[in-house]
PDB file of N, CA and C in Angstrom:
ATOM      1  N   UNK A   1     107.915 125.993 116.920  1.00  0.00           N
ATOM      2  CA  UNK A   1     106.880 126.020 115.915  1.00  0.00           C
ATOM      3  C   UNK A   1     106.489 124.601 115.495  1.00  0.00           C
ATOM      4  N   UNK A   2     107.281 123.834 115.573  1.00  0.00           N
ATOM      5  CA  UNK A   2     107.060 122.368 115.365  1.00  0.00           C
ATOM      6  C   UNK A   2     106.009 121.933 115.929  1.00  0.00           C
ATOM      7  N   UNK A   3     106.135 122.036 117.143  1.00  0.00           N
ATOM      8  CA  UNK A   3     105.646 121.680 118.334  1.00  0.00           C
ATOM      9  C   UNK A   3     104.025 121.998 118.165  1.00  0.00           C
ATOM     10  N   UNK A   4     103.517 123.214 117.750  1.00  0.00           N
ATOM     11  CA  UNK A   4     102.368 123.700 117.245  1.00  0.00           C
ATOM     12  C   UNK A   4     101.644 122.725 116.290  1.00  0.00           C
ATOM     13  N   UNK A   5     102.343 122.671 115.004  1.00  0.00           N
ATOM     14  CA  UNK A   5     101.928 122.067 114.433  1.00  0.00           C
ATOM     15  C   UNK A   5     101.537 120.634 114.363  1.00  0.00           C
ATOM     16  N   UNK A   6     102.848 119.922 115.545  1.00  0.00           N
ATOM     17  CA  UNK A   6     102.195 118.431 115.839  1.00  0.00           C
ATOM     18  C   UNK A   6     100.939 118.036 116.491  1.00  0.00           C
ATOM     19  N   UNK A   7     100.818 119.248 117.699  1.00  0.00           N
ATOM     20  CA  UNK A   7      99.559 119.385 118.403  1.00  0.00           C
ATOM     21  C   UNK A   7      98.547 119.751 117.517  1.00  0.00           C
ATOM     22  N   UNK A   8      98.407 120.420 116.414  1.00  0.00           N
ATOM     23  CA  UNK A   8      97.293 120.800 115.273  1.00  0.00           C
ATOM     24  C   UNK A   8      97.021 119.644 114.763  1.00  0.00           C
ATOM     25  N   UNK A   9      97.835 118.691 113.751  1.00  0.00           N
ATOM     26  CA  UNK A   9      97.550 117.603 113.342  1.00  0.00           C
ATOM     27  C   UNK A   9      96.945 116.156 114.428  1.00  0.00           C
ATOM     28  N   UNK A  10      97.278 116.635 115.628  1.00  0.00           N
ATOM     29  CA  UNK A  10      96.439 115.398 116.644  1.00  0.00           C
ATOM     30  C   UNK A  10      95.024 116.035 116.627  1.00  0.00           C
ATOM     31  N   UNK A  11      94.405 117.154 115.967  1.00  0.00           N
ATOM     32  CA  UNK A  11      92.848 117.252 116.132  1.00  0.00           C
ATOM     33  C   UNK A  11      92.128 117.564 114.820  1.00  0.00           C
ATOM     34  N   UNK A  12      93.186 117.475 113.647  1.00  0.00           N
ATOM     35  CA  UNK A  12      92.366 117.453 112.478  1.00  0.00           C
ATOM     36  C   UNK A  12      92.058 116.172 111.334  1.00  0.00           C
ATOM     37  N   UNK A  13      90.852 116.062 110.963  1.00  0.00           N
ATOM     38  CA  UNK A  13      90.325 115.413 110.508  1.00  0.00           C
ATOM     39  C   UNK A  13      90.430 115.025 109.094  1.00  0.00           C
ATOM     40  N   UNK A  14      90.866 113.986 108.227  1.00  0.00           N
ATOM     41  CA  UNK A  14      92.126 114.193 106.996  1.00  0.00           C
ATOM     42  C   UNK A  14      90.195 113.972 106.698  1.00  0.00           C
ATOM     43  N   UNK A  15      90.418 114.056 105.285  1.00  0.00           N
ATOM     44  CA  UNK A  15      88.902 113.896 104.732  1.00  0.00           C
ATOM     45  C   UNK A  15      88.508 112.417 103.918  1.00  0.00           C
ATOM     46  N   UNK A  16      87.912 111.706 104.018  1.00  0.00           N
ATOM     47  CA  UNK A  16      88.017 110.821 103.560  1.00  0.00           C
ATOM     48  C   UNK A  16      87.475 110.419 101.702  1.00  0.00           C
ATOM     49  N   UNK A  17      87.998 109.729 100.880  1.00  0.00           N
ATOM     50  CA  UNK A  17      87.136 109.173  99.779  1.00  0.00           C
ATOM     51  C   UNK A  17      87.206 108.651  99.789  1.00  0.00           C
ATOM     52  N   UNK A  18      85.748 108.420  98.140  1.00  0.00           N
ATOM     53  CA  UNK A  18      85.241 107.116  97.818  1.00  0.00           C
ATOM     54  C   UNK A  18      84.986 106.917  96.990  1.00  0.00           C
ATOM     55  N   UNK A  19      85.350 105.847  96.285  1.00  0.00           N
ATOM     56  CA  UNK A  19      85.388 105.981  94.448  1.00  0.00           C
ATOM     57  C   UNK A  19      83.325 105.053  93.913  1.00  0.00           C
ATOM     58  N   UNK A  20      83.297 105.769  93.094  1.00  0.00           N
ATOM     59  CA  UNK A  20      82.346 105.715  93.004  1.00  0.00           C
ATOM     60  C   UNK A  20      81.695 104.118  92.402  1.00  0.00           C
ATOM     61  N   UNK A  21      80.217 103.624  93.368  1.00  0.00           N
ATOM     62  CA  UNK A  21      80.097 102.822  93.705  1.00  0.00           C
ATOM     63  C   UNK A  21      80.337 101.638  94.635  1.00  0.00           C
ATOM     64  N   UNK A  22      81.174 102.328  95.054  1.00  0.00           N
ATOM     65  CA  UNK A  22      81.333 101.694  96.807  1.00  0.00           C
ATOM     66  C   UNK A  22      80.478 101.948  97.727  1.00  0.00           C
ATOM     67  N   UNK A  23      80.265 101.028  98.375  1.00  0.00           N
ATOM     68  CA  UNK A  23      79.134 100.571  99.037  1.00  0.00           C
ATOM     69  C   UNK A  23      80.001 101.321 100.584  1.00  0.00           C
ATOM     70  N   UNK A  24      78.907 101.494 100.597  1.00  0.00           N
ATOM     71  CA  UNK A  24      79.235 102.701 102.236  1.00  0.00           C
ATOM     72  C   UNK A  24      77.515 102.483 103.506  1.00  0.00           C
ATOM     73  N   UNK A  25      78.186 102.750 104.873  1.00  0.00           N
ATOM     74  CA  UNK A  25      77.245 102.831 105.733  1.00  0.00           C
ATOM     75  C   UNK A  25      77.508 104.332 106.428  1.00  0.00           C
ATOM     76  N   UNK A  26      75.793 104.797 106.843  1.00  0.00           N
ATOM     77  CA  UNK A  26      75.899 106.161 106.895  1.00  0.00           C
ATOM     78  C   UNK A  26      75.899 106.037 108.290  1.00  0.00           C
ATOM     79  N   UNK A  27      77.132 106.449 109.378  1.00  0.00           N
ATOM     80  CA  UNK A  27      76.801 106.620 111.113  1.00  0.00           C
ATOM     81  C   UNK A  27      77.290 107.658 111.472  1.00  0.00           C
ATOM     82  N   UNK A  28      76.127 108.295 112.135  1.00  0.00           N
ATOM     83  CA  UNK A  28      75.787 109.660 112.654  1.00  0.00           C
ATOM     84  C   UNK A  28      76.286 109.208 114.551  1.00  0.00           C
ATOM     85  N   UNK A  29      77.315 109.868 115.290  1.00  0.00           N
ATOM     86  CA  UNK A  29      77.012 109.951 116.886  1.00  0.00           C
ATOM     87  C   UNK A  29      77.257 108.400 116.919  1.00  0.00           C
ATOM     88  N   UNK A  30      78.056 107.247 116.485  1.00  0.00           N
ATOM     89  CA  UNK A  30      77.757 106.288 116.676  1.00  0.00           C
ATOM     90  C   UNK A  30      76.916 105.145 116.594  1.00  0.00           C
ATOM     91  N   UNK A  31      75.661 106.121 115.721  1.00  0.00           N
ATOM     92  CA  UNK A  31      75.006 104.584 115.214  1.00  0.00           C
ATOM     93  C   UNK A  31      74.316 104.785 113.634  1.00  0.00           C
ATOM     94  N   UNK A  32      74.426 103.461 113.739  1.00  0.00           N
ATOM     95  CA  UNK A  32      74.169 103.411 112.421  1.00  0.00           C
ATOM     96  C   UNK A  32      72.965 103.608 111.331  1.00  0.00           C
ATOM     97  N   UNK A  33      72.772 104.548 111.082  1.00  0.00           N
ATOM     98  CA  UNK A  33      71.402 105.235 110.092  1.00  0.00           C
ATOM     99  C   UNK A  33      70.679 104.717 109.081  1.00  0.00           C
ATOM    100  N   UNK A  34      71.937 104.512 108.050  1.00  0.00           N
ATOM    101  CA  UNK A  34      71.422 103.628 106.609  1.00  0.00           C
ATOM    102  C   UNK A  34      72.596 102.278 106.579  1.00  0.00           C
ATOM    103  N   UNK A  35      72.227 101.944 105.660  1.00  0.00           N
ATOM    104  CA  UNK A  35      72.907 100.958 105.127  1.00  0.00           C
ATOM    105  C   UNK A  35      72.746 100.770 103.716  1.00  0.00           C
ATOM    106  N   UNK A  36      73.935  99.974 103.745  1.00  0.00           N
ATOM    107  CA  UNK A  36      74.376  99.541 101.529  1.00  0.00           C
ATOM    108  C   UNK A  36      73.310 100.847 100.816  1.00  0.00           C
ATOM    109  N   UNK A  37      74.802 101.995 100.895  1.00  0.00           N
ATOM    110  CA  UNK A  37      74.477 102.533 100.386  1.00  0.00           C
ATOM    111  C   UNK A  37      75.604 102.231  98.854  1.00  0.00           C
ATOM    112  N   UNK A  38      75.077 103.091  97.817  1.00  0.00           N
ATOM    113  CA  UNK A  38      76.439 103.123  97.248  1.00  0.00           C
ATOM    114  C   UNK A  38      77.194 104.559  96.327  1.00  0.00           C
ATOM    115  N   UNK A  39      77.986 104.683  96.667  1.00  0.00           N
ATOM    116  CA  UNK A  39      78.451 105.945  96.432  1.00  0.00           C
ATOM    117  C   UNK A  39      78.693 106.284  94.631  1.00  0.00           C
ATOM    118  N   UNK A  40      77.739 107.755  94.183  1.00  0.00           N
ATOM    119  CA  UNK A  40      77.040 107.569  92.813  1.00  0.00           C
ATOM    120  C   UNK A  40      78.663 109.085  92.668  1.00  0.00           C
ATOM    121  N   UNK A  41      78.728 110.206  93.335  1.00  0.00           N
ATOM    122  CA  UNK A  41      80.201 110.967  92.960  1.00  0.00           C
ATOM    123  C   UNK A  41      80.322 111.510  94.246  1.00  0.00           C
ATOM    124  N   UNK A  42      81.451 112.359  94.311  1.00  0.00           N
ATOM    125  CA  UNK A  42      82.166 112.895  96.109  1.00  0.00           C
ATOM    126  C   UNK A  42      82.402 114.212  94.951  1.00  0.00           C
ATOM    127  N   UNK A  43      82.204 115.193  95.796  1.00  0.00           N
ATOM    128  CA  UNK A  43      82.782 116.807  95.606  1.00  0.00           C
ATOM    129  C   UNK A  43      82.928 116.585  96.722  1.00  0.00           C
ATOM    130  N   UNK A  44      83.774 118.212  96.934  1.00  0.00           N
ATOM    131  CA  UNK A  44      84.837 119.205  98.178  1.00  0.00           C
ATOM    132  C   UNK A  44      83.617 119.176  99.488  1.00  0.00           C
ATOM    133  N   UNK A  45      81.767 119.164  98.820  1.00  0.00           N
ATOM    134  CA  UNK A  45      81.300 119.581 100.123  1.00  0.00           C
ATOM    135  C   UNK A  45      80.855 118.118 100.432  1.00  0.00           C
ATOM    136  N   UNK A  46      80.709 117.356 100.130  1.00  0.00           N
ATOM    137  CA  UNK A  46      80.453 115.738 100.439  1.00  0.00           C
ATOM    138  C   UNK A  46      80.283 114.982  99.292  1.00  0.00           C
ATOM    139  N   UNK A  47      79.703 113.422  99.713  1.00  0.00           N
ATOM    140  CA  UNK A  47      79.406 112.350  98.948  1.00  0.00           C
ATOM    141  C   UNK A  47      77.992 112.229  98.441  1.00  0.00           C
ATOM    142  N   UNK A  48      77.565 112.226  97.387  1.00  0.00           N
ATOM    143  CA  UNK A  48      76.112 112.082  96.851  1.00  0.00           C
ATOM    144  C   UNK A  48      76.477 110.030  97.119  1.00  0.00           C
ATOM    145  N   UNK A  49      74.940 109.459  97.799  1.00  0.00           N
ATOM    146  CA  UNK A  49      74.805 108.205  97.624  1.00  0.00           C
ATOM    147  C   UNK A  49      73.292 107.803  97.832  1.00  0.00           C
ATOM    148  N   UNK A  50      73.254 106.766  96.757  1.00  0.00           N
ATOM    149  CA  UNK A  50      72.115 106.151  96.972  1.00  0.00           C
ATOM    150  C   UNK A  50      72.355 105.013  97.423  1.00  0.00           C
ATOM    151  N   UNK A  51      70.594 105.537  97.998  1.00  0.00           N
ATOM    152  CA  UNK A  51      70.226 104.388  99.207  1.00  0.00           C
ATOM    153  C   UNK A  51      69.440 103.223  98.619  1.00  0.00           C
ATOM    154  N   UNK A  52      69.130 101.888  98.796  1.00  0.00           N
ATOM    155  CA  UNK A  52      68.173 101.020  98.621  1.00  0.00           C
ATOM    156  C   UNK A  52      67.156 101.784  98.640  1.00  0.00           C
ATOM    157  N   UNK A  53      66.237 101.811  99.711  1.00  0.00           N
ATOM    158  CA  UNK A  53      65.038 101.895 100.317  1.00  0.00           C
ATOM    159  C   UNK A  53      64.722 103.592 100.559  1.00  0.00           C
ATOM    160  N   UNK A  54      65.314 104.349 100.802  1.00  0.00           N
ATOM    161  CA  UNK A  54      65.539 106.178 101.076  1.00  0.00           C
ATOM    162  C   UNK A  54      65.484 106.505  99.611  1.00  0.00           C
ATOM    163  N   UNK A  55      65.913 106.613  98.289  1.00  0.00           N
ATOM    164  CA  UNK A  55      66.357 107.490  97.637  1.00  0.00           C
ATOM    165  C   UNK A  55      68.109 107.771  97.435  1.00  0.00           C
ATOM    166  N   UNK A  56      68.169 109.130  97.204  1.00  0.00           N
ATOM    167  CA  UNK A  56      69.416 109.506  97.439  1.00  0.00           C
ATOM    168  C   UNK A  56      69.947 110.876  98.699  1.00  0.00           C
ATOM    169  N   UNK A  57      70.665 110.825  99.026  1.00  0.00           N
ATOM    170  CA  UNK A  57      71.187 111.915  99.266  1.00  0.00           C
ATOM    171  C   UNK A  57      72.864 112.303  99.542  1.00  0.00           C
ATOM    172  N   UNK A  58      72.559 113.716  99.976  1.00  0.00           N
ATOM    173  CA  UNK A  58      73.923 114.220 100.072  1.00  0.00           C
ATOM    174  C   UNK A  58      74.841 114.554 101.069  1.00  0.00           C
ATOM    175  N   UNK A  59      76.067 113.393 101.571  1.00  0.00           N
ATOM    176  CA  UNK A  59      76.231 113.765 102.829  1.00  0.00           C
ATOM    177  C   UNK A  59      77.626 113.602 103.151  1.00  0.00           C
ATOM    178  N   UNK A  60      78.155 114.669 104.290  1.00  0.00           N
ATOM    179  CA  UNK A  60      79.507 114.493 104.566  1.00  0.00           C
ATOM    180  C   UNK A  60      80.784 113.255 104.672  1.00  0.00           C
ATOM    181  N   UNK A  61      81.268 113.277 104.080  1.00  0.00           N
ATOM    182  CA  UNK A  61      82.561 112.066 103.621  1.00  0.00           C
ATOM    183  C   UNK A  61      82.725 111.540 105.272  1.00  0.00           C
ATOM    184  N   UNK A  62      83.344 112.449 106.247  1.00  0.00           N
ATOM    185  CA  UNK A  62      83.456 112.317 107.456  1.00  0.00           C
ATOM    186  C   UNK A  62      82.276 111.004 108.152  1.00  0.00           C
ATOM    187  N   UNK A  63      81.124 111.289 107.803  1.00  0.00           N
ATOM    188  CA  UNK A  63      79.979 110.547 108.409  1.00  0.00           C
ATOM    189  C   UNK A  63      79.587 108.990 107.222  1.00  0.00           C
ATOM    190  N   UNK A  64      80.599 108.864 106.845  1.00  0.00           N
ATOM    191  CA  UNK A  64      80.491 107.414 106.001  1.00  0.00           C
ATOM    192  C   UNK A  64      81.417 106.364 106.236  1.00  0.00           C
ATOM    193  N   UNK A  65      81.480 104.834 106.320  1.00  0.00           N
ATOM    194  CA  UNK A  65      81.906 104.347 106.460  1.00  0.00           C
ATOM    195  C   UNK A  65      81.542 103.096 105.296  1.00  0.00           C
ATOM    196  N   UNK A  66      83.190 102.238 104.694  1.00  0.00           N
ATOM    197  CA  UNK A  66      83.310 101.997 104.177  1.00  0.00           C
ATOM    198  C   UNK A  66      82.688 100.539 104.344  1.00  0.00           C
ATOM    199  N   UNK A  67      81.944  99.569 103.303  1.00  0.00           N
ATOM    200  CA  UNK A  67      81.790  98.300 103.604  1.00  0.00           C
ATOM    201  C   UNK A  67      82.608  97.654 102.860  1.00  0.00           C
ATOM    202  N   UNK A  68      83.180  96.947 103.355  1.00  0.00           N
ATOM    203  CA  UNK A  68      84.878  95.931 102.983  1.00  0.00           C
ATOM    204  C   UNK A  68      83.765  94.591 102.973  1.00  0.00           C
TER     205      UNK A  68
END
């Protein structure tokens, strides 16, 4: 049963956060969509962030990346 479960955890995806106002980039498939965005709150179904130039919107934690 071990064994199951190690193979489960090599294909699931931990979820990521982001405390609010962190600056995030949005990449979809490898490239990159938006930029400096900044993250306004995160619920269970994604991250609300605004954009410079777009507005806002609402989008999966998974598909954001952090700007350090």
């Amino acid at each position: 049963m071990q064994v199951i479960y190690f193979l489960k955890s090599l294909f699931t995806v931990a979820s990521a956060t982001f405390a609010p106002g962190e600056r995030v980039n949005l990449v979809r498939r490898g490239s990159i969509l938006r930029t400096d965005g900044y993250v306004v709150a995160q619920t269970d179904g994604g991250v609300l962030v605004e954009w410079p130039r777009a507005g806002s919107s609402f989008v999966k934690s998974s598909e954001l990346t952090a700007i350090i």
